[in-house]
PDB file of N, CA and C in Angstrom:
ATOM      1  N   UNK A   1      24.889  21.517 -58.602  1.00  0.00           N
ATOM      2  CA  UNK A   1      26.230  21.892 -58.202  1.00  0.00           C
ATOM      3  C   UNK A   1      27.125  20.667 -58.245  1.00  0.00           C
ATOM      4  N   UNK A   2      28.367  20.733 -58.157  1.00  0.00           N
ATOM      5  CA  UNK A   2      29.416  19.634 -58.261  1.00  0.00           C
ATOM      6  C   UNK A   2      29.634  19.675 -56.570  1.00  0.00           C
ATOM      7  N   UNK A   3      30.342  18.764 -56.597  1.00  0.00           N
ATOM      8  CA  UNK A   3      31.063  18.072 -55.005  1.00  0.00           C
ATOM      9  C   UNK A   3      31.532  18.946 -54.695  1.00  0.00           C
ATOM     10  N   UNK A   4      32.726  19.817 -55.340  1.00  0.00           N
ATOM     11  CA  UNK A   4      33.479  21.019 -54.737  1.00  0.00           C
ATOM     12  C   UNK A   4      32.646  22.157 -54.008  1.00  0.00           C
ATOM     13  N   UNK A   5      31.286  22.479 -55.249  1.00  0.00           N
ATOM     14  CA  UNK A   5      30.076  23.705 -54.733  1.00  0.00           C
ATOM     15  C   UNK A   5      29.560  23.170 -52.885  1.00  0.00           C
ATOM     16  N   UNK A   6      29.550  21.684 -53.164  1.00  0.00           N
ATOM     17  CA  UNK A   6      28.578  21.243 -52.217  1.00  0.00           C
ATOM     18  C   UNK A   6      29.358  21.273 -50.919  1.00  0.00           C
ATOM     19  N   UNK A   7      30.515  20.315 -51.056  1.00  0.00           N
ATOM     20  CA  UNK A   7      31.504  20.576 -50.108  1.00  0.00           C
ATOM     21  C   UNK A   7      31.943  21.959 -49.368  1.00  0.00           C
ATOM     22  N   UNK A   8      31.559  23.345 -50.415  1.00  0.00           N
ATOM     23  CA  UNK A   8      31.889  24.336 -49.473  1.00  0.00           C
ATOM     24  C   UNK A   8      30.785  24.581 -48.789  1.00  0.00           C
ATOM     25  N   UNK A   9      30.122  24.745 -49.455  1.00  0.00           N
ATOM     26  CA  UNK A   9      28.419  24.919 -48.690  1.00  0.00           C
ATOM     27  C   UNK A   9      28.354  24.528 -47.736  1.00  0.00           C
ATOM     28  N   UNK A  10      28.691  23.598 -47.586  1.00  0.00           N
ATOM     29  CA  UNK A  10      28.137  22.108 -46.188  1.00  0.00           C
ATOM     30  C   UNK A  10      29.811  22.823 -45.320  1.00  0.00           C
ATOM     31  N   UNK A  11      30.552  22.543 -45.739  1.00  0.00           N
ATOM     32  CA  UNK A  11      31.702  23.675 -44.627  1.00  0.00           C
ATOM     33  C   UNK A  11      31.336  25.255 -44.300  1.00  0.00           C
ATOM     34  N   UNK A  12      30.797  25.925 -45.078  1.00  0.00           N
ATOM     35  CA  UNK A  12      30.358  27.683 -44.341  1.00  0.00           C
ATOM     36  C   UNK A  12      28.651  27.435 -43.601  1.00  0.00           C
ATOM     37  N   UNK A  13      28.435  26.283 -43.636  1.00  0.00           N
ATOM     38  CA  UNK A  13      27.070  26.235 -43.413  1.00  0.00           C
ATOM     39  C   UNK A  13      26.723  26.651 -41.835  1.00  0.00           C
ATOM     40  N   UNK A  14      25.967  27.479 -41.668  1.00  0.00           N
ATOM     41  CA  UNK A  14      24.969  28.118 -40.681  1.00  0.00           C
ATOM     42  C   UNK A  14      24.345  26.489 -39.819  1.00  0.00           C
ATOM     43  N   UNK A  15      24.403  26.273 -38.856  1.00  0.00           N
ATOM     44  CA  UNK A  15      23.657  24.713 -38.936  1.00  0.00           C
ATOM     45  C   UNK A  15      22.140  25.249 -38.602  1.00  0.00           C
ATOM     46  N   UNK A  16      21.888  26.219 -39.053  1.00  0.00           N
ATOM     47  CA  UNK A  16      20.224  26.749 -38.781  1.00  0.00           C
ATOM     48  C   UNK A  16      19.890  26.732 -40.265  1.00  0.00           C
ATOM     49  N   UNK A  17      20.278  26.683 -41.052  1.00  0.00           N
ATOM     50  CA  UNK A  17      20.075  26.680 -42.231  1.00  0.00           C
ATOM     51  C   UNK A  17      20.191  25.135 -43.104  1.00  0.00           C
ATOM     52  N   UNK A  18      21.156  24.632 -42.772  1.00  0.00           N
ATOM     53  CA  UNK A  18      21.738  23.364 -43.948  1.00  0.00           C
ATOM     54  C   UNK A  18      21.857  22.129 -43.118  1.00  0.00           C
ATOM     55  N   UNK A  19      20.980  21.127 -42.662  1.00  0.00           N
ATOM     56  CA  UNK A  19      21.722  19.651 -42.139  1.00  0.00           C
ATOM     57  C   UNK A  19      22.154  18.641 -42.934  1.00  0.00           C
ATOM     58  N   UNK A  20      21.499  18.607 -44.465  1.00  0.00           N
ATOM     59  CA  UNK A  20      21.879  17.745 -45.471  1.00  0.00           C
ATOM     60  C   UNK A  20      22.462  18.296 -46.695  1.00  0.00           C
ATOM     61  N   UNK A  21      23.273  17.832 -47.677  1.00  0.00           N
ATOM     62  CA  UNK A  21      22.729  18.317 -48.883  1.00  0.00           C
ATOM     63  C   UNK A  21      22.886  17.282 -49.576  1.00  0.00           C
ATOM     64  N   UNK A  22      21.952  16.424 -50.444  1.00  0.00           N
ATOM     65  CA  UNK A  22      22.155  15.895 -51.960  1.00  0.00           C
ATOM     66  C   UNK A  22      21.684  16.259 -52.867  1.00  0.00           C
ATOM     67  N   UNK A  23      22.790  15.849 -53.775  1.00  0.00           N
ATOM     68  CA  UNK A  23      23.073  16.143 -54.971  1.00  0.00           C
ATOM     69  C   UNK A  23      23.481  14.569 -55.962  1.00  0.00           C
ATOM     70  N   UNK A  24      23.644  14.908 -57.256  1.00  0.00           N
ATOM     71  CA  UNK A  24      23.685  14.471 -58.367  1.00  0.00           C
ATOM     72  C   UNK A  24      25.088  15.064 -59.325  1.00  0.00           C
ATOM     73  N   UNK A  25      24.562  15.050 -60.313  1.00  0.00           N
ATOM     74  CA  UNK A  25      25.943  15.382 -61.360  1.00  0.00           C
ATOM     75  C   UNK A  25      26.944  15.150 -61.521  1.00  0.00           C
ATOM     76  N   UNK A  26      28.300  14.862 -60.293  1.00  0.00           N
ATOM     77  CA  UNK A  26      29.019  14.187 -60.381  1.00  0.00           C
ATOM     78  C   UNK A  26      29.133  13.062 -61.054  1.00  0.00           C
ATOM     79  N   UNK A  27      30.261  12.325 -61.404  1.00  0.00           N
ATOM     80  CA  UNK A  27      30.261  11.385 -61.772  1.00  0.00           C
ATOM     81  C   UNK A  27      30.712   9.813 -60.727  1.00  0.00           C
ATOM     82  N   UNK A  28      29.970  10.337 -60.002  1.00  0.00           N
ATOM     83  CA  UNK A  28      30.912   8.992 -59.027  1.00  0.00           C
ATOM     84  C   UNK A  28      29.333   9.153 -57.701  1.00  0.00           C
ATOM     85  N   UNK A  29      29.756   8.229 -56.756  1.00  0.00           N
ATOM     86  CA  UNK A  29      29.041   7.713 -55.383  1.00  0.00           C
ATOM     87  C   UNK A  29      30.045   8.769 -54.353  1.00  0.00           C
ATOM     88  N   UNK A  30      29.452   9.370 -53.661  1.00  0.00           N
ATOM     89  CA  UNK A  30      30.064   9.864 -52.458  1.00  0.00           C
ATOM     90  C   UNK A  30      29.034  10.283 -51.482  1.00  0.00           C
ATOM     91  N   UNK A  31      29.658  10.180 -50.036  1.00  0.00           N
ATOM     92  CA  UNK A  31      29.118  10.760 -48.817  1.00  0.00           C
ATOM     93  C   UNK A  31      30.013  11.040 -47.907  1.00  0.00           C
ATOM     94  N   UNK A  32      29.948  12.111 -47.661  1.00  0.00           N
ATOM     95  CA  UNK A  32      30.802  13.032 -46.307  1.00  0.00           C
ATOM     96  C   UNK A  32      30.046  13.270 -45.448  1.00  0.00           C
ATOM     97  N   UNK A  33      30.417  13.421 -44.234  1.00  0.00           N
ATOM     98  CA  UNK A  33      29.716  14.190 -42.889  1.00  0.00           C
ATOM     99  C   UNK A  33      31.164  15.192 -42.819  1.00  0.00           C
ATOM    100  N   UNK A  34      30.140  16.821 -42.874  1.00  0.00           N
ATOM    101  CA  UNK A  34      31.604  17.655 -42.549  1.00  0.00           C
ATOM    102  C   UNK A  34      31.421  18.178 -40.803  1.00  0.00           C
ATOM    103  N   UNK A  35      32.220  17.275 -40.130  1.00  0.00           N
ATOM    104  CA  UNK A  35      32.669  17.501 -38.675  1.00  0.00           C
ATOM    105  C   UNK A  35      32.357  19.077 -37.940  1.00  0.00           C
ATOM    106  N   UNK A  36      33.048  20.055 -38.676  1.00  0.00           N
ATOM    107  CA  UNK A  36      33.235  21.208 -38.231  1.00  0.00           C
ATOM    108  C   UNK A  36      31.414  21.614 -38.257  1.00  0.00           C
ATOM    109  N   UNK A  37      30.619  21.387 -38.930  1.00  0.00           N
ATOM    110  CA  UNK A  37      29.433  21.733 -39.235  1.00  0.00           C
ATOM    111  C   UNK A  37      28.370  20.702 -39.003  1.00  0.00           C
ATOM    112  N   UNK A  38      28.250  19.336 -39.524  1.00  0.00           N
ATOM    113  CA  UNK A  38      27.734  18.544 -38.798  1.00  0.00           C
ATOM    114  C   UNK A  38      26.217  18.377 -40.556  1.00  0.00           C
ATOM    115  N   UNK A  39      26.746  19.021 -40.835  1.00  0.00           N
ATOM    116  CA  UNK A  39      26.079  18.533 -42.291  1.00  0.00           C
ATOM    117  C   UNK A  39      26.860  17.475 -43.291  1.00  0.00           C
ATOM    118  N   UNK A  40      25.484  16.640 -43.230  1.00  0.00           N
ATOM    119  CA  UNK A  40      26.183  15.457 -44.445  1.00  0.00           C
ATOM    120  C   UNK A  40      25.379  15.719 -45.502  1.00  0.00           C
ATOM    121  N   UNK A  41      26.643  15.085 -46.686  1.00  0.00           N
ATOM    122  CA  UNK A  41      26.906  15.397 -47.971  1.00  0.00           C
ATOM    123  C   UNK A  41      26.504  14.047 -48.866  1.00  0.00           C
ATOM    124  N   UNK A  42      25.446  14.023 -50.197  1.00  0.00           N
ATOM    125  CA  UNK A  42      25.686  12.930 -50.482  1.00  0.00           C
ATOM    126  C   UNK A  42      25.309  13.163 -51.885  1.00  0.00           C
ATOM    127  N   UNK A  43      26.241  12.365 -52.711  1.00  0.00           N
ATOM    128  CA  UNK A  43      26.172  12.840 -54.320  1.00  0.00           C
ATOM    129  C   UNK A  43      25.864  11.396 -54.792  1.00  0.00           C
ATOM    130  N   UNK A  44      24.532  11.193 -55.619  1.00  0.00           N
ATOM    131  CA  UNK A  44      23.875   9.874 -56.561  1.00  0.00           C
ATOM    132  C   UNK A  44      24.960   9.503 -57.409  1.00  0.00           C
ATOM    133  N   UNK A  45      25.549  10.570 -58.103  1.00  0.00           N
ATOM    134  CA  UNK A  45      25.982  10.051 -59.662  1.00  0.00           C
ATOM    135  C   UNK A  45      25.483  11.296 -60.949  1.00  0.00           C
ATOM    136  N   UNK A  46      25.694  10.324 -61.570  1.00  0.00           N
ATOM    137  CA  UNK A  46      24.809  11.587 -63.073  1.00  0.00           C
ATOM    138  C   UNK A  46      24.189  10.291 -63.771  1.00  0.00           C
ATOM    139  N   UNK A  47      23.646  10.936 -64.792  1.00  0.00           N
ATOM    140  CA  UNK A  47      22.469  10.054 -65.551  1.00  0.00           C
ATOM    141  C   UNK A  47      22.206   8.784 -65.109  1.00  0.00           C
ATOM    142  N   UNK A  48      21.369   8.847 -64.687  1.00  0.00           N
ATOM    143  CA  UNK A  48      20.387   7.744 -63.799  1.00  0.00           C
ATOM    144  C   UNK A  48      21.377   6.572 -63.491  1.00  0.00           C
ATOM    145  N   UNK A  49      22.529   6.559 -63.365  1.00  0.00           N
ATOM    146  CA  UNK A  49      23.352   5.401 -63.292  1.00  0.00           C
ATOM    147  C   UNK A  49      23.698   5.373 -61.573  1.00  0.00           C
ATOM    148  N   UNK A  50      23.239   5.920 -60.843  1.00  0.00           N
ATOM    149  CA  UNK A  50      23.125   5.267 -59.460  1.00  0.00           C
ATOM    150  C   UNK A  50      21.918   6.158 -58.852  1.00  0.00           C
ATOM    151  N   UNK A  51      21.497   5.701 -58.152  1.00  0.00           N
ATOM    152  CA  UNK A  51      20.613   6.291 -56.764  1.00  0.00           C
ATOM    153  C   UNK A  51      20.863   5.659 -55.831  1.00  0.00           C
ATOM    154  N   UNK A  52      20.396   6.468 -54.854  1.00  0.00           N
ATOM    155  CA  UNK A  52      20.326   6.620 -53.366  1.00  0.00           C
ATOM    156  C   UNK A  52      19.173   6.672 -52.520  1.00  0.00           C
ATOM    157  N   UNK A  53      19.071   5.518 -51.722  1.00  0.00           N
ATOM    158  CA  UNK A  53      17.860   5.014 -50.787  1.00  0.00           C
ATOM    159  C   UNK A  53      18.265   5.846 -49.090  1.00  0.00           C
ATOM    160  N   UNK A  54      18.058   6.796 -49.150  1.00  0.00           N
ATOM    161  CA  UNK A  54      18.724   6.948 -47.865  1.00  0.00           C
ATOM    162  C   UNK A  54      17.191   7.377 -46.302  1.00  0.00           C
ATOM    163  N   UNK A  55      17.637   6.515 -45.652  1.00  0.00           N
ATOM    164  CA  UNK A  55      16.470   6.547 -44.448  1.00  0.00           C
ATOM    165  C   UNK A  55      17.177   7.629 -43.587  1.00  0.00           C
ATOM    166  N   UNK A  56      16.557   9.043 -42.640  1.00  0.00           N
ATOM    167  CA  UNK A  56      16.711   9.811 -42.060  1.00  0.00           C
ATOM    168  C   UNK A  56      15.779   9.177 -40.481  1.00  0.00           C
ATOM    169  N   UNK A  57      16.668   9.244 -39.832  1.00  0.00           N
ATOM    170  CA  UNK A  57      16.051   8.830 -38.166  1.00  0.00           C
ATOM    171  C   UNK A  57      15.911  10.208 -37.029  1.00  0.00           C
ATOM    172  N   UNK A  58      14.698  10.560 -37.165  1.00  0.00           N
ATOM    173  CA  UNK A  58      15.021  11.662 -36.355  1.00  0.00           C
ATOM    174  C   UNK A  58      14.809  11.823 -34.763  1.00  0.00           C
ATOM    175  N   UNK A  59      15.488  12.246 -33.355  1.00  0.00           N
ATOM    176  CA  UNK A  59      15.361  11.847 -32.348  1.00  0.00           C
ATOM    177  C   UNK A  59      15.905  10.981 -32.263  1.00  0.00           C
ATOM    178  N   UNK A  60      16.952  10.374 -32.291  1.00  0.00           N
ATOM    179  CA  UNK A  60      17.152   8.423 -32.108  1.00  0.00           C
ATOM    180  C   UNK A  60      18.692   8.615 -31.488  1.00  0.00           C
ATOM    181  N   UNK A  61      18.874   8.451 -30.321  1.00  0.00           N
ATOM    182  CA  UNK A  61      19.967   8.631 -29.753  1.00  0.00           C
ATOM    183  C   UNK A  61      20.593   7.447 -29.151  1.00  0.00           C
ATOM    184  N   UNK A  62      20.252   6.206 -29.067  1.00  0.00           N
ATOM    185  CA  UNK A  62      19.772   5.224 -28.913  1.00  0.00           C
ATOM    186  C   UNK A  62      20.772   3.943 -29.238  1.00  0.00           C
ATOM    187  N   UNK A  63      21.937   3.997 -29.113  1.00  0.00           N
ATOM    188  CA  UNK A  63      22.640   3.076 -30.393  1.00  0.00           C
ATOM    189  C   UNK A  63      22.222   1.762 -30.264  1.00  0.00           C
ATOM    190  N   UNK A  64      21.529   1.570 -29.400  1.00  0.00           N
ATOM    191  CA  UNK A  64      20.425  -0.052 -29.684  1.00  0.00           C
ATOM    192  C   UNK A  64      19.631  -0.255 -30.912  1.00  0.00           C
ATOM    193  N   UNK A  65      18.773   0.911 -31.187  1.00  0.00           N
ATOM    194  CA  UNK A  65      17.822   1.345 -31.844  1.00  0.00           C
ATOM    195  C   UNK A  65      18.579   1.277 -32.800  1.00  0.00           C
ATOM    196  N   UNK A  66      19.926   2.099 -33.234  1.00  0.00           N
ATOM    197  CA  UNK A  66      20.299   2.443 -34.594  1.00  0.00           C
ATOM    198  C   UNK A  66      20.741   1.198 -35.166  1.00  0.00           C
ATOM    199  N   UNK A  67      21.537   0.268 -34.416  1.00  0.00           N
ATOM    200  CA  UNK A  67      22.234  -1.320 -34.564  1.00  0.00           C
ATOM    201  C   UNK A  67      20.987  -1.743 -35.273  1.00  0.00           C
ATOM    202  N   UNK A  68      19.812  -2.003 -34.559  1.00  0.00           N
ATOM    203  CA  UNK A  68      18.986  -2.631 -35.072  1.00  0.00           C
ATOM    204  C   UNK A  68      18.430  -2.065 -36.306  1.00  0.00           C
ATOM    205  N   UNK A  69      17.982  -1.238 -36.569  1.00  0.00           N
ATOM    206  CA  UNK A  69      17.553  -0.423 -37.726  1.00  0.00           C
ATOM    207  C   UNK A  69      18.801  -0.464 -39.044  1.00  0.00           C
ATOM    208  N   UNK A  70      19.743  -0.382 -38.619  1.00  0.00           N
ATOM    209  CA  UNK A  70      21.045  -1.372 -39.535  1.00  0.00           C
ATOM    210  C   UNK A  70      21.272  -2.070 -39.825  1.00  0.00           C
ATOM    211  N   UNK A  71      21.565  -2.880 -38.969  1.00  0.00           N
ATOM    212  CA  UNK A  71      21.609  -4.274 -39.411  1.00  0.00           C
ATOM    213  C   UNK A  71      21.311  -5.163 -39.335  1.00  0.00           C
TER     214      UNK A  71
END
């Protein structure tokens, strides 16, 4: 899907259903968190010309924990 597909998705999203979505195809780097829903959005690129390392923390409420795990 493109950014626009993904972007609605992640806005009508059920939060029992959808907490992430990535994707590809685009032509560019992007990441959204959509507020109203609380699903984030994150698009690589297209042909192997970027990826994405992304670490998921689950439980971590902690902003000691997260600082450190950052930076």
């Amino acid at each position: 899907m493109r950014k626009a597909e993904d972007m609605d998705m992640a806005s009508k999203n059920n939060t029992e259903v959808v907490d992430m979505i990535f994707g590809g195809h685009d032509h560019c780097y992007f990441t959204d968190l959509i507020d109203e829903t609380d699903v984030f959005v994150l698009k690589s690129g297209t042909d192997f010309e970027c990826f994405s390392n992304l670490t998921v923390l689950f439980d971590v409420e902690n902003d000691e924990v997260l600082n450190n795990y950052i930076g």
